[in-house]
PDB file of N, CA and C in Angstrom:
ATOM      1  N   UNK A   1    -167.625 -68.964 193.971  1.00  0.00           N
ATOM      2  CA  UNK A   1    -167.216 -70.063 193.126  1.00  0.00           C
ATOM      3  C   UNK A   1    -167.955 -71.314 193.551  1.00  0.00           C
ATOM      4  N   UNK A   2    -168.144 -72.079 192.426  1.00  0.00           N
ATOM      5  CA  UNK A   2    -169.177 -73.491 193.173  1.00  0.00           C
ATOM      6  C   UNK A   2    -168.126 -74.514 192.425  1.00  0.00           C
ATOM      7  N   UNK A   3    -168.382 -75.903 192.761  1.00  0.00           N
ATOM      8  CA  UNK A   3    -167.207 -76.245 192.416  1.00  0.00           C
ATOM      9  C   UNK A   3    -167.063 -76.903 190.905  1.00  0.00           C
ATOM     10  N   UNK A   4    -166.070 -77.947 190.641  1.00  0.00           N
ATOM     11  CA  UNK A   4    -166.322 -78.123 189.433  1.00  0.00           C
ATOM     12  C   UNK A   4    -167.845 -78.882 188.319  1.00  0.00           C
ATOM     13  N   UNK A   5    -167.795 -77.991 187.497  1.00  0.00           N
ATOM     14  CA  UNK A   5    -168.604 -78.187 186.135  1.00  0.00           C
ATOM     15  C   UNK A   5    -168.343 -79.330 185.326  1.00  0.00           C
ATOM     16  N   UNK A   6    -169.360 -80.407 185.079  1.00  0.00           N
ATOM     17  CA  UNK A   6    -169.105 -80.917 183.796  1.00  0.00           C
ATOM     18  C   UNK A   6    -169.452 -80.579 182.551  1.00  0.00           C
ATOM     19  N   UNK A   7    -169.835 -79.445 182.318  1.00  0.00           N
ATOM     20  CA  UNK A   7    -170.470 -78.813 181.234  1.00  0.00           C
ATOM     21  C   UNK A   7    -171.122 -77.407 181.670  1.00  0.00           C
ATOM     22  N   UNK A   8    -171.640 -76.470 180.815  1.00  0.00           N
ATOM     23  CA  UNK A   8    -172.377 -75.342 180.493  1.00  0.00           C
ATOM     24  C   UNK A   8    -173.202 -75.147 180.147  1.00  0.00           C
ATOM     25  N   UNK A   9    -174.285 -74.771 180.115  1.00  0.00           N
ATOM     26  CA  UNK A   9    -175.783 -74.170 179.280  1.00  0.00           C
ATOM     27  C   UNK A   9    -175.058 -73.275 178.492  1.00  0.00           C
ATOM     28  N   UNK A  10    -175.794 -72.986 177.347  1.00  0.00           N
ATOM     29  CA  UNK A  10    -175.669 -72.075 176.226  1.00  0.00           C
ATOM     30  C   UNK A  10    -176.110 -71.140 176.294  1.00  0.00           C
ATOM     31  N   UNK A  11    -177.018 -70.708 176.496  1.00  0.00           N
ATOM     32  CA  UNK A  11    -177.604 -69.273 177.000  1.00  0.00           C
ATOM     33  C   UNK A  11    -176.596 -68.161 176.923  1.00  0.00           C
ATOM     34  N   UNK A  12    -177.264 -66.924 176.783  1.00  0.00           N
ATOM     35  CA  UNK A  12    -175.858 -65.714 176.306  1.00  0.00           C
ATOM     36  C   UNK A  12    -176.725 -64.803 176.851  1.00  0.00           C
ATOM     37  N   UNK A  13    -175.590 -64.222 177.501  1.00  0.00           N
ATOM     38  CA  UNK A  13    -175.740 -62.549 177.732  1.00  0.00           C
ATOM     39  C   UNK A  13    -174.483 -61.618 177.911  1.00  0.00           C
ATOM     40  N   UNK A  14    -174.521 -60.197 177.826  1.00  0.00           N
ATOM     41  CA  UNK A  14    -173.400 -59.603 177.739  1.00  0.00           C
ATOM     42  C   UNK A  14    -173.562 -57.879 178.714  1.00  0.00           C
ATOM     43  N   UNK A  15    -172.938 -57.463 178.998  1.00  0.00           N
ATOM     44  CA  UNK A  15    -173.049 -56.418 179.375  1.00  0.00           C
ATOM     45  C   UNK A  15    -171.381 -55.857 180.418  1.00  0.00           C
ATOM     46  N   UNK A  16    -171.948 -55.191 181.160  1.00  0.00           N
ATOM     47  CA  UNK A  16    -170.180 -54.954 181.844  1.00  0.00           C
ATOM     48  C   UNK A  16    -169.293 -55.702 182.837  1.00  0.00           C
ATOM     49  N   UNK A  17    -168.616 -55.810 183.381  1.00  0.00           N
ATOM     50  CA  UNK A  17    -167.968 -56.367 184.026  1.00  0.00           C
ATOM     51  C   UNK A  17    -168.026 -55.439 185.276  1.00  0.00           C
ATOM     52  N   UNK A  18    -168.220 -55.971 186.371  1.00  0.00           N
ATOM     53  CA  UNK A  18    -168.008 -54.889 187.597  1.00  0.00           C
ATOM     54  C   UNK A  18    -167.611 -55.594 189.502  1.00  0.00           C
ATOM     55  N   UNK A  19    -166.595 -55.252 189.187  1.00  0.00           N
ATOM     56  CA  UNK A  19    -165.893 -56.696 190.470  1.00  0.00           C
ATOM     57  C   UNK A  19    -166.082 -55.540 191.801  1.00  0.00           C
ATOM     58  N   UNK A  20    -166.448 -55.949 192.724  1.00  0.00           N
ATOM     59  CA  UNK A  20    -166.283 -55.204 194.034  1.00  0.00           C
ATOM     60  C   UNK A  20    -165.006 -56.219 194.949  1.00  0.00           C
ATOM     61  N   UNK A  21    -165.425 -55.707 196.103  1.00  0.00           N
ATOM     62  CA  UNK A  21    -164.498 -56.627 197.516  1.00  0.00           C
ATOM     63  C   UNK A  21    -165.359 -57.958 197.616  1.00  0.00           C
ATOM     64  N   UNK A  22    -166.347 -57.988 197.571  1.00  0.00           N
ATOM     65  CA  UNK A  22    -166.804 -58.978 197.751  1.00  0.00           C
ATOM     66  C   UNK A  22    -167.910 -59.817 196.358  1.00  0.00           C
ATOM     67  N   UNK A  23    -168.227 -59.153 195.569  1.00  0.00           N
ATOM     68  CA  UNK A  23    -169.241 -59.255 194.428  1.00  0.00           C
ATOM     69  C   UNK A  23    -168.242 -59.553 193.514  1.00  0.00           C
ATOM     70  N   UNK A  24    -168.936 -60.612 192.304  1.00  0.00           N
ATOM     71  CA  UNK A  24    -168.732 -59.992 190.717  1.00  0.00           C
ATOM     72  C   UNK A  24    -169.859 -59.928 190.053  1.00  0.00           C
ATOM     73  N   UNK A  25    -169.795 -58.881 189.301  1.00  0.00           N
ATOM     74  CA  UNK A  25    -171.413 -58.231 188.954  1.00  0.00           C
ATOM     75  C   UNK A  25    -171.270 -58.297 187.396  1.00  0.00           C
ATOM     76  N   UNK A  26    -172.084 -58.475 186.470  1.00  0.00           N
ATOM     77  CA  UNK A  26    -172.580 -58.108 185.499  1.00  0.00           C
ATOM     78  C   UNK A  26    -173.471 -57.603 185.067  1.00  0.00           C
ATOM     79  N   UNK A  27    -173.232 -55.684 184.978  1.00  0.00           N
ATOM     80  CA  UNK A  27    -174.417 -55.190 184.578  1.00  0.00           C
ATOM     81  C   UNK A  27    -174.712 -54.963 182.795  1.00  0.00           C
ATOM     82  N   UNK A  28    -176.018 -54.979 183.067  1.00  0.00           N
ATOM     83  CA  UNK A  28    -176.586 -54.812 181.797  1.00  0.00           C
ATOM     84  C   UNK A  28    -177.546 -53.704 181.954  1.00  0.00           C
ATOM     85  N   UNK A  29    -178.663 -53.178 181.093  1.00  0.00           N
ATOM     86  CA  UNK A  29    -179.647 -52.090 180.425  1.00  0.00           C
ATOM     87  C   UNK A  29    -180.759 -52.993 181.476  1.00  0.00           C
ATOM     88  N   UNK A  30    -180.756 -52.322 182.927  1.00  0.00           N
ATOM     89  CA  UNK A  30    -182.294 -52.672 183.280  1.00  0.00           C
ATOM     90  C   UNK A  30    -181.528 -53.538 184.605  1.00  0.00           C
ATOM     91  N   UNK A  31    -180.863 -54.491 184.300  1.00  0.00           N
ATOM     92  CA  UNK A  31    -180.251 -55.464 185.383  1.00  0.00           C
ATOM     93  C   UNK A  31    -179.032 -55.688 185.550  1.00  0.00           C
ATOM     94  N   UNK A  32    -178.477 -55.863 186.969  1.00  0.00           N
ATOM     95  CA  UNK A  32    -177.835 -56.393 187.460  1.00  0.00           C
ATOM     96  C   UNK A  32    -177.371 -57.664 188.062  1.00  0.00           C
ATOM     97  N   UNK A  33    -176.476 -58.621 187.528  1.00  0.00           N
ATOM     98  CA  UNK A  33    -177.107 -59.993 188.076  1.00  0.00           C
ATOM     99  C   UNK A  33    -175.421 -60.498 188.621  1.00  0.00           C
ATOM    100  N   UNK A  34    -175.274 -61.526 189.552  1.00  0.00           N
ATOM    101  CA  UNK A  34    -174.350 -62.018 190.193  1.00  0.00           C
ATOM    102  C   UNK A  34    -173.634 -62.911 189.869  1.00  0.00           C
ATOM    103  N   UNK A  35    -172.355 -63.053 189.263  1.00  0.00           N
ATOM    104  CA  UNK A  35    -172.063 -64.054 188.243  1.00  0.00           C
ATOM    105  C   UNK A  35    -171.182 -64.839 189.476  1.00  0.00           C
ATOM    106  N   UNK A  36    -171.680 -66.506 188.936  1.00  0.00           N
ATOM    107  CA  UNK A  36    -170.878 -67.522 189.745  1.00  0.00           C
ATOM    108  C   UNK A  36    -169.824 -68.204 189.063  1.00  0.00           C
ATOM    109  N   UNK A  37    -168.731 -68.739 188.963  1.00  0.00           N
ATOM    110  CA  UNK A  37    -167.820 -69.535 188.553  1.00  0.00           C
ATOM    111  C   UNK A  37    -167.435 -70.676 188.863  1.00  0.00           C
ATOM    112  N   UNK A  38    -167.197 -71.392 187.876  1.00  0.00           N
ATOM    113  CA  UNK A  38    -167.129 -73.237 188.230  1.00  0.00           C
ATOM    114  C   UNK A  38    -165.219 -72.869 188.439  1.00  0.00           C
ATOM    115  N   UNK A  39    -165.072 -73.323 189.879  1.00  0.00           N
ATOM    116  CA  UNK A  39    -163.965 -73.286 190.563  1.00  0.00           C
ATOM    117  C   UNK A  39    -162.675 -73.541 189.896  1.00  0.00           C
ATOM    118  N   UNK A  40    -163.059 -74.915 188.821  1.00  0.00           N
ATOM    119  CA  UNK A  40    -161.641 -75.376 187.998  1.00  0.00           C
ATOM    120  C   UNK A  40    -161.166 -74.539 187.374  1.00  0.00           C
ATOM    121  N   UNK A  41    -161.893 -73.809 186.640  1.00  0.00           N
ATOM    122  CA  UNK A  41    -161.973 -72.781 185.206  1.00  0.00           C
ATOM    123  C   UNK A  41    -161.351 -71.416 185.216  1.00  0.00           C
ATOM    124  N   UNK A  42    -161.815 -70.986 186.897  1.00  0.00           N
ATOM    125  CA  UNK A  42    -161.631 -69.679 187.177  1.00  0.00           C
ATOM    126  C   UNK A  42    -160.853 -68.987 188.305  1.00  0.00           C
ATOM    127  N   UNK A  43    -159.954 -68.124 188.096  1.00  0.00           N
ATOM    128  CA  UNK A  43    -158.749 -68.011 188.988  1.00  0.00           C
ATOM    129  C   UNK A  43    -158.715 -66.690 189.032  1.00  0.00           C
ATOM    130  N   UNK A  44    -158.751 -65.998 190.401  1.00  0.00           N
ATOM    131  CA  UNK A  44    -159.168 -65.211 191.001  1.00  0.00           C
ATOM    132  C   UNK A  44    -157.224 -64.204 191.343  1.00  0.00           C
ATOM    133  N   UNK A  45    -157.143 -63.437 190.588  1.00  0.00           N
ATOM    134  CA  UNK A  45    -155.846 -62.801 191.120  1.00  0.00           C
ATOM    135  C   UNK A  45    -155.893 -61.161 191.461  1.00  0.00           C
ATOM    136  N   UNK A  46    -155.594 -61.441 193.458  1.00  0.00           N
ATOM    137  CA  UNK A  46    -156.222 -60.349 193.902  1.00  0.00           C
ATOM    138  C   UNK A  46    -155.425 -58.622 193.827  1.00  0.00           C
ATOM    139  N   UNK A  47    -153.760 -59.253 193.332  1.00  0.00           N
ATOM    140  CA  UNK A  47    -152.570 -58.414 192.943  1.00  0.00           C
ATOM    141  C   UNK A  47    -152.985 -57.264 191.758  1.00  0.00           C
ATOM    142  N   UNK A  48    -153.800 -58.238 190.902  1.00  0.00           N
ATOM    143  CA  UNK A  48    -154.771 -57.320 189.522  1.00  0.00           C
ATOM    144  C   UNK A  48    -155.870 -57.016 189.368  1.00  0.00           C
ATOM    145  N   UNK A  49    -156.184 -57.748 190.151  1.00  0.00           N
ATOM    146  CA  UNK A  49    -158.177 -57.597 190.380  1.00  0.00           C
ATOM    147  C   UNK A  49    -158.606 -57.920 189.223  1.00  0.00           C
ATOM    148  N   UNK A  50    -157.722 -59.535 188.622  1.00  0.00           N
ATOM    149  CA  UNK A  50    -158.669 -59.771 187.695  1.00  0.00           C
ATOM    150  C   UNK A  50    -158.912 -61.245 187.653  1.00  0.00           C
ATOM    151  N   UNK A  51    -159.748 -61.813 186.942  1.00  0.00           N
ATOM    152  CA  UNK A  51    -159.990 -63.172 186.876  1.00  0.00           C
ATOM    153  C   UNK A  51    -159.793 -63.469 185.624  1.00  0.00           C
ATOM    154  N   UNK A  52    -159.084 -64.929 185.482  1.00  0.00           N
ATOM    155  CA  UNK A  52    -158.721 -65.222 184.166  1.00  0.00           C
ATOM    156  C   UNK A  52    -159.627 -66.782 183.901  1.00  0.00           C
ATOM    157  N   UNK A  53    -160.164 -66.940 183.195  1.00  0.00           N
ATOM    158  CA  UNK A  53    -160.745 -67.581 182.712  1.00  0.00           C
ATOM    159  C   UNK A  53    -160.658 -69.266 181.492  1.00  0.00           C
ATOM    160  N   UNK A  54    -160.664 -70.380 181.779  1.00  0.00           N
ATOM    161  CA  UNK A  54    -160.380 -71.032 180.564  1.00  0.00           C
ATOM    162  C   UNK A  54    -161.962 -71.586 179.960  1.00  0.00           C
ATOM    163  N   UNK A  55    -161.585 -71.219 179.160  1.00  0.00           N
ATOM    164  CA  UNK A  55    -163.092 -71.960 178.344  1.00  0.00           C
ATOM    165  C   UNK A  55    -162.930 -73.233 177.948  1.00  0.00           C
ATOM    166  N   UNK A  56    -164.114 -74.132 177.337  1.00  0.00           N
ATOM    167  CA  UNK A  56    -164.161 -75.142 177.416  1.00  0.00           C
ATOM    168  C   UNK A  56    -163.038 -75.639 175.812  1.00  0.00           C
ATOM    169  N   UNK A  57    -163.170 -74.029 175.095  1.00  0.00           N
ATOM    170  CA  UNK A  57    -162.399 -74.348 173.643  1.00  0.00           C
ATOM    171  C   UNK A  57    -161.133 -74.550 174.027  1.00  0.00           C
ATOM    172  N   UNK A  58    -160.717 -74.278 175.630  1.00  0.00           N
ATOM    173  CA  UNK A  58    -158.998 -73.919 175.895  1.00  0.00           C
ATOM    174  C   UNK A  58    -158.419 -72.504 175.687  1.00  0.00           C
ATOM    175  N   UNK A  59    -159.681 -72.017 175.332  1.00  0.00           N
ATOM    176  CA  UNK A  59    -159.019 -70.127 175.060  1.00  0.00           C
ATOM    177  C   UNK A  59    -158.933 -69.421 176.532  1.00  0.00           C
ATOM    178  N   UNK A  60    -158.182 -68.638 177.019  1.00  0.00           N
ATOM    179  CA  UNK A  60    -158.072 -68.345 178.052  1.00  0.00           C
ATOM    180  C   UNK A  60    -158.441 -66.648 177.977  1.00  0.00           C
ATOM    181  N   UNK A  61    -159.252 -66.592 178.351  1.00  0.00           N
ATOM    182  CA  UNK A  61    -159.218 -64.934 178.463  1.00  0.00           C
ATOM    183  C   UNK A  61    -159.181 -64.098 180.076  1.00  0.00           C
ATOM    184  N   UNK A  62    -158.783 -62.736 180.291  1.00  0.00           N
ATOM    185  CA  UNK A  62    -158.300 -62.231 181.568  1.00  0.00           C
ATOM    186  C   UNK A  62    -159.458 -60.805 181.207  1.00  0.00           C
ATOM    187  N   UNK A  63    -160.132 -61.282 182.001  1.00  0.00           N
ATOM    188  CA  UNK A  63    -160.927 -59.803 182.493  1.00  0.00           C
ATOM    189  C   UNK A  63    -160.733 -59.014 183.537  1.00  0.00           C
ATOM    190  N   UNK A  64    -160.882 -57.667 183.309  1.00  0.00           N
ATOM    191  CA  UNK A  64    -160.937 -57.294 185.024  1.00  0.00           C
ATOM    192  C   UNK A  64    -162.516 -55.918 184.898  1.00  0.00           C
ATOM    193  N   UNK A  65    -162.133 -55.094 185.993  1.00  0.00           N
ATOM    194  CA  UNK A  65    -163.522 -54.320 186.575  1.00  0.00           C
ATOM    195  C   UNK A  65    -163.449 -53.232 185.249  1.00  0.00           C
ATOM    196  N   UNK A  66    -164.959 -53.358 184.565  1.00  0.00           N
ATOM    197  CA  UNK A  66    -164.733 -52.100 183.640  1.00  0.00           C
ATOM    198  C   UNK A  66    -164.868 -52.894 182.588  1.00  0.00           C
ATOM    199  N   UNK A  67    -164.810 -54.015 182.080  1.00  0.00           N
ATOM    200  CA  UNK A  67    -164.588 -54.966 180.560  1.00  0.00           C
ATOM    201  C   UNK A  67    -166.177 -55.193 179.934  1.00  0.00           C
ATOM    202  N   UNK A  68    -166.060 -54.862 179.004  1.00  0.00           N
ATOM    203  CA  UNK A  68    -167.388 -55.422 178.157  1.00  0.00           C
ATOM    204  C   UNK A  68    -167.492 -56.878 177.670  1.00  0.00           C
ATOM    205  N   UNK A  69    -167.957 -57.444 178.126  1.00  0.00           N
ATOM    206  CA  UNK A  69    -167.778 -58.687 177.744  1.00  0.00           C
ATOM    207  C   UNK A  69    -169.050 -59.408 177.710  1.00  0.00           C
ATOM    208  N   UNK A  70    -168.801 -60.708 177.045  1.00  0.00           N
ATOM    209  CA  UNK A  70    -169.988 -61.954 176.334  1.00  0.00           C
ATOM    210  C   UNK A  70    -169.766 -62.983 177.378  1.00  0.00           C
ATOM    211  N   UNK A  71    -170.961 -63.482 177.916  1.00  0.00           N
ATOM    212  CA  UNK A  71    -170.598 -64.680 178.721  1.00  0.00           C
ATOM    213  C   UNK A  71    -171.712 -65.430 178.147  1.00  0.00           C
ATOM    214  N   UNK A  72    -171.718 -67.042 178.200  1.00  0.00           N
ATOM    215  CA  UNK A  72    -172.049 -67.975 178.026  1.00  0.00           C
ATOM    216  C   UNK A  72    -172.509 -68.900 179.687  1.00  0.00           C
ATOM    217  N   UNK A  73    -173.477 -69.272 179.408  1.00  0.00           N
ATOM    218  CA  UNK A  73    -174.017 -70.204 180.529  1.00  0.00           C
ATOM    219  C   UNK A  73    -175.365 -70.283 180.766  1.00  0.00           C
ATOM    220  N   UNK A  74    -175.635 -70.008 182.008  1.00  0.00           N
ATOM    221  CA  UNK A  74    -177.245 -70.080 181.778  1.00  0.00           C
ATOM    222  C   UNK A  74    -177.769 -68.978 183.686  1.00  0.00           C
ATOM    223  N   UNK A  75    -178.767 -68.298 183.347  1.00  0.00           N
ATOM    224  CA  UNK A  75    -178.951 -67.698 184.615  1.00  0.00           C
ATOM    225  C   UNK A  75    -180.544 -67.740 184.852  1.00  0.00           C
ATOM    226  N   UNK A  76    -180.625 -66.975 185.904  1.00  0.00           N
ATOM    227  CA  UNK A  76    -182.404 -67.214 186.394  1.00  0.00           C
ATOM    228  C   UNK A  76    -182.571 -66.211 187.774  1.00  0.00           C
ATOM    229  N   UNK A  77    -183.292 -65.640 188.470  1.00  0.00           N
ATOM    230  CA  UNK A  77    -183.521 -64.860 188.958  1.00  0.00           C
ATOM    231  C   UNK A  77    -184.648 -65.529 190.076  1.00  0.00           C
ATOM    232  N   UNK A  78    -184.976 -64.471 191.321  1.00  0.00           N
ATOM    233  CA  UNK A  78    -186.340 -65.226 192.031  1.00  0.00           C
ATOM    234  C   UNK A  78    -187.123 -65.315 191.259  1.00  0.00           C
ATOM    235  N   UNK A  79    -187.911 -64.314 190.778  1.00  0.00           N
ATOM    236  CA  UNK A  79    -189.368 -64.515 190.161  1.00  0.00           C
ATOM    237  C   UNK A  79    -189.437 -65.576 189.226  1.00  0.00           C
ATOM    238  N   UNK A  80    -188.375 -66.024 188.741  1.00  0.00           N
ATOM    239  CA  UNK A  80    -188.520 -67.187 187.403  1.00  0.00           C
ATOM    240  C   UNK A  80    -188.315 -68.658 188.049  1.00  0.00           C
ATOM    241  N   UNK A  81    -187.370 -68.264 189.428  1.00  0.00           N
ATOM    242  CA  UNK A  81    -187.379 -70.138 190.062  1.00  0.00           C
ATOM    243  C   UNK A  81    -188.009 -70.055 191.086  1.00  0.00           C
ATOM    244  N   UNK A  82    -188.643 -68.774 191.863  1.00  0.00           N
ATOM    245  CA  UNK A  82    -189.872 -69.009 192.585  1.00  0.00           C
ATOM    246  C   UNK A  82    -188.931 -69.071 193.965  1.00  0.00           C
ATOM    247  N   UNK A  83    -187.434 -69.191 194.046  1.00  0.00           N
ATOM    248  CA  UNK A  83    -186.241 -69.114 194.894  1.00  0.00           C
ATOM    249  C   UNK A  83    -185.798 -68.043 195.392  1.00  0.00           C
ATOM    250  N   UNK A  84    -186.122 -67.606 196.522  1.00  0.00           N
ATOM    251  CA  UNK A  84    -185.115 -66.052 197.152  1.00  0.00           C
ATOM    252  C   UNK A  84    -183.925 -66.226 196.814  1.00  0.00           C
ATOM    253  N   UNK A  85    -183.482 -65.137 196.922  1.00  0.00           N
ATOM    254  CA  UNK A  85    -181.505 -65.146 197.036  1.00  0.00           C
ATOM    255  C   UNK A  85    -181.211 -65.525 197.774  1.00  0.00           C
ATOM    256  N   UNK A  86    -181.378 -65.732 198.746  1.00  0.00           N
ATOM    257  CA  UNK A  86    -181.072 -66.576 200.104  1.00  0.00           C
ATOM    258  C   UNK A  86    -181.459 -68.008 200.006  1.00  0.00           C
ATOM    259  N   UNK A  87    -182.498 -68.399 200.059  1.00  0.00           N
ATOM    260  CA  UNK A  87    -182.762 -69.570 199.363  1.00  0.00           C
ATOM    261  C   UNK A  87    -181.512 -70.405 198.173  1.00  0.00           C
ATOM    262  N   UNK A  88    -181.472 -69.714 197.572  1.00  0.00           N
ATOM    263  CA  UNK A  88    -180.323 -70.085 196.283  1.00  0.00           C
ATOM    264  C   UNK A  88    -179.129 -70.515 197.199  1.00  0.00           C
ATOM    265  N   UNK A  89    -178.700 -69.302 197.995  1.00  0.00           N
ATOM    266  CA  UNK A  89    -177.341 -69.676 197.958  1.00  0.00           C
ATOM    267  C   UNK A  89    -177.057 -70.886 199.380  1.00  0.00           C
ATOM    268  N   UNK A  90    -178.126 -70.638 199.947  1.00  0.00           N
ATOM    269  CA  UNK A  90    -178.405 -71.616 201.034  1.00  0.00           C
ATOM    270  C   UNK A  90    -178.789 -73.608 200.287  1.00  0.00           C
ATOM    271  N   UNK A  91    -179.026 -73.158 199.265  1.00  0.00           N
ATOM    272  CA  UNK A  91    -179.337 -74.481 198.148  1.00  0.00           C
ATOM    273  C   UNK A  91    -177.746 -74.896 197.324  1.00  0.00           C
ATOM    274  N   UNK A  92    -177.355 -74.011 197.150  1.00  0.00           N
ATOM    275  CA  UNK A  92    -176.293 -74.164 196.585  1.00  0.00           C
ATOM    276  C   UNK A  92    -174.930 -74.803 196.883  1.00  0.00           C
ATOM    277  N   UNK A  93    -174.269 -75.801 196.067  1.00  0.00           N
ATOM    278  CA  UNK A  93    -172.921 -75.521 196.818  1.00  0.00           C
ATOM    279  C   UNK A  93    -171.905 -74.925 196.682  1.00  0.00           C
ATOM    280  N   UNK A  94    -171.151 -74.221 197.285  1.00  0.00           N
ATOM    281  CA  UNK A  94    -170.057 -73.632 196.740  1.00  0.00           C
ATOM    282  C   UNK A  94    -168.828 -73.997 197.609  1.00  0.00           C
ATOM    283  N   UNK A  95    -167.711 -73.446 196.742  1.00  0.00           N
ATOM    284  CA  UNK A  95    -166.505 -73.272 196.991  1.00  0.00           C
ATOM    285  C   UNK A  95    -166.134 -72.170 198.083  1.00  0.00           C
ATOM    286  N   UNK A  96    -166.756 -70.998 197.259  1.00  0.00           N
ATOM    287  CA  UNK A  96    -166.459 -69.619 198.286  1.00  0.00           C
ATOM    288  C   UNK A  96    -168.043 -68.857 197.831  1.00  0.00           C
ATOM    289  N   UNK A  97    -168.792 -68.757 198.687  1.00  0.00           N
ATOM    290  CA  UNK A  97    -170.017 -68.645 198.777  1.00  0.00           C
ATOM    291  C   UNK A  97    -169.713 -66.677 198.104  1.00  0.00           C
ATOM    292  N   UNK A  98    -170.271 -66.248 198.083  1.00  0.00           N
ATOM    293  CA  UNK A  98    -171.242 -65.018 197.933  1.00  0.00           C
ATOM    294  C   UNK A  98    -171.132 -63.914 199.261  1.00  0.00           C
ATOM    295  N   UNK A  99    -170.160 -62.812 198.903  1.00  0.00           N
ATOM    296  CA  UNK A  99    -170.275 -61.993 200.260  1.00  0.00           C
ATOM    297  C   UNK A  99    -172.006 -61.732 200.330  1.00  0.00           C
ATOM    298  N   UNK A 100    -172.883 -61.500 201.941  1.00  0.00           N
ATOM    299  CA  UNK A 100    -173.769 -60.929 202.492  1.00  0.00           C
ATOM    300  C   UNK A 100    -174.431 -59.737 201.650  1.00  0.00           C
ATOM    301  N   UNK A 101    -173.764 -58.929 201.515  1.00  0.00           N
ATOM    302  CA  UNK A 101    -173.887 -57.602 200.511  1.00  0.00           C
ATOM    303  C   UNK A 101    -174.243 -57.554 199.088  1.00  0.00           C
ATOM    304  N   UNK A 102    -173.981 -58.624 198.600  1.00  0.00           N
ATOM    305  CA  UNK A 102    -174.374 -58.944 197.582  1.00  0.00           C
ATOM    306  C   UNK A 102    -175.414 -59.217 196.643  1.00  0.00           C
ATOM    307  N   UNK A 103    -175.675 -58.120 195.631  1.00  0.00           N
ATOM    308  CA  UNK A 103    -177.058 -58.618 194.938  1.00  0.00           C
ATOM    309  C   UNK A 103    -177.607 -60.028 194.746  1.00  0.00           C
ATOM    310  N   UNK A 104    -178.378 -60.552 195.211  1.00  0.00           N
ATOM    311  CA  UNK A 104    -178.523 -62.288 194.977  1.00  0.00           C
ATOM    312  C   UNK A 104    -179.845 -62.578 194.067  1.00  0.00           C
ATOM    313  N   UNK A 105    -180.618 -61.368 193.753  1.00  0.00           N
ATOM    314  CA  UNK A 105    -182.071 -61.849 192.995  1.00  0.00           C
ATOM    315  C   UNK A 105    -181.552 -62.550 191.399  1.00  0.00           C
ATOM    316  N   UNK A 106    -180.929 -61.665 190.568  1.00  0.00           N
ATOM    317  CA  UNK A 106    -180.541 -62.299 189.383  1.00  0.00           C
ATOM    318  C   UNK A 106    -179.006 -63.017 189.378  1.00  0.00           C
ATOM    319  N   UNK A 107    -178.873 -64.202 188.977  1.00  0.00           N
ATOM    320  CA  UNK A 107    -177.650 -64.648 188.956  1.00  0.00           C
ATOM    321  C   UNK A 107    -177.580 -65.370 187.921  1.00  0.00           C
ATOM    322  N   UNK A 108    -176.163 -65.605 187.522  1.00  0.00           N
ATOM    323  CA  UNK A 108    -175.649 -66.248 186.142  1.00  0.00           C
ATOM    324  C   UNK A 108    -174.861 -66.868 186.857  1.00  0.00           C
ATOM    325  N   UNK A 109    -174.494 -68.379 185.884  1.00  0.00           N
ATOM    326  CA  UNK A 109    -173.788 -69.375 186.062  1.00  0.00           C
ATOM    327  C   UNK A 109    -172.777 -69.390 184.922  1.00  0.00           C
ATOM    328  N   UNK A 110    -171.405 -69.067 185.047  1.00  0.00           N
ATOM    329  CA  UNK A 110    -170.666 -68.196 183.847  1.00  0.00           C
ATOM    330  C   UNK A 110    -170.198 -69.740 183.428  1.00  0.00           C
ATOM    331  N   UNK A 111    -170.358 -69.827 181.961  1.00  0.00           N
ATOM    332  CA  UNK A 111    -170.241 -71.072 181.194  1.00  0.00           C
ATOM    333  C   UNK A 111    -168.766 -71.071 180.160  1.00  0.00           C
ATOM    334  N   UNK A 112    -168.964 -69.575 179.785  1.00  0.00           N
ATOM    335  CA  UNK A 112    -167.704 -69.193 178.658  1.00  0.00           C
ATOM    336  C   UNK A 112    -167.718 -67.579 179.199  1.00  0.00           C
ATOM    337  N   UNK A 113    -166.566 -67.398 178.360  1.00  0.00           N
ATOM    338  CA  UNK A 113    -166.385 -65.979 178.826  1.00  0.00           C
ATOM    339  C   UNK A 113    -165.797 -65.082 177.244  1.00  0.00           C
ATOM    340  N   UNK A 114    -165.643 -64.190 176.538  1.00  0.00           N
ATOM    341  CA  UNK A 114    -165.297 -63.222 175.636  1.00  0.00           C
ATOM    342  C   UNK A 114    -164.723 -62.112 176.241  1.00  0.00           C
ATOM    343  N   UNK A 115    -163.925 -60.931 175.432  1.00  0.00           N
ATOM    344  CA  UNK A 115    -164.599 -59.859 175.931  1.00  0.00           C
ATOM    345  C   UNK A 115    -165.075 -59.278 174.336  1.00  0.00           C
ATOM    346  N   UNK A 116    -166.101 -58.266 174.664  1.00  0.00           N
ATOM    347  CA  UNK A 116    -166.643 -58.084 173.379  1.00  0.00           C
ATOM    348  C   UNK A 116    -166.005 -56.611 172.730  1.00  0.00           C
TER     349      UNK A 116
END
């Protein structure tokens, strides 16, 4: 989680939902990328293993591991910011950083959330 957002990029992508112990993943056809959450928005309940979400419309949606879903925001990978994964998260600030284990090359910055 990084902390609060004053806004979102628009950018879209969609694919599965896939939460580990330490990860939340969104895979897609080809990639896997590491989705981050703006701290205010997103609430982590470890009883369900799911995260519930408010969007900026006020719609609240509850995903958990296994959901097809649409997210909104904006993402980028090393090869496109020229940034390791390490680099990133060492650049970054967060709330609750990124377990070790964790895929870090592609990452998304989750803006809105659906499920599709």
């Amino acid at each position: 989680m990084v902390p609060p957002q004053d806004g979102a990029d628009t950018a879209r992508t969609e694919g599965t939902l896939r939460i580990t112990e330490k990860c939340v993943l969104l895979d897609s056809p080809g990639e896997t990328m590491l989705l981050y959450w703006p701290a205010d928005r997103a609430a982590w309940d470890p009883a369900t293993r799911t995260i519930t979400f408010t969007n900026f419309d006020s719609t609240i949606v509850t995903v958990a591991s296994g959901d097809q879903v649409v997210l909104g925001g904006s993402g980028d990978n090393g090869s496109e910011s020229g940034t390791s994964g390490q680099g990133w998260v060492t650049r970054t600030t967060w709330v609750a950083p990124p377990g070790a284990s964790c895929p870090l090359d592609s990452r998304w910055a989750v803006g809105a959330v659906a499920k599709d």
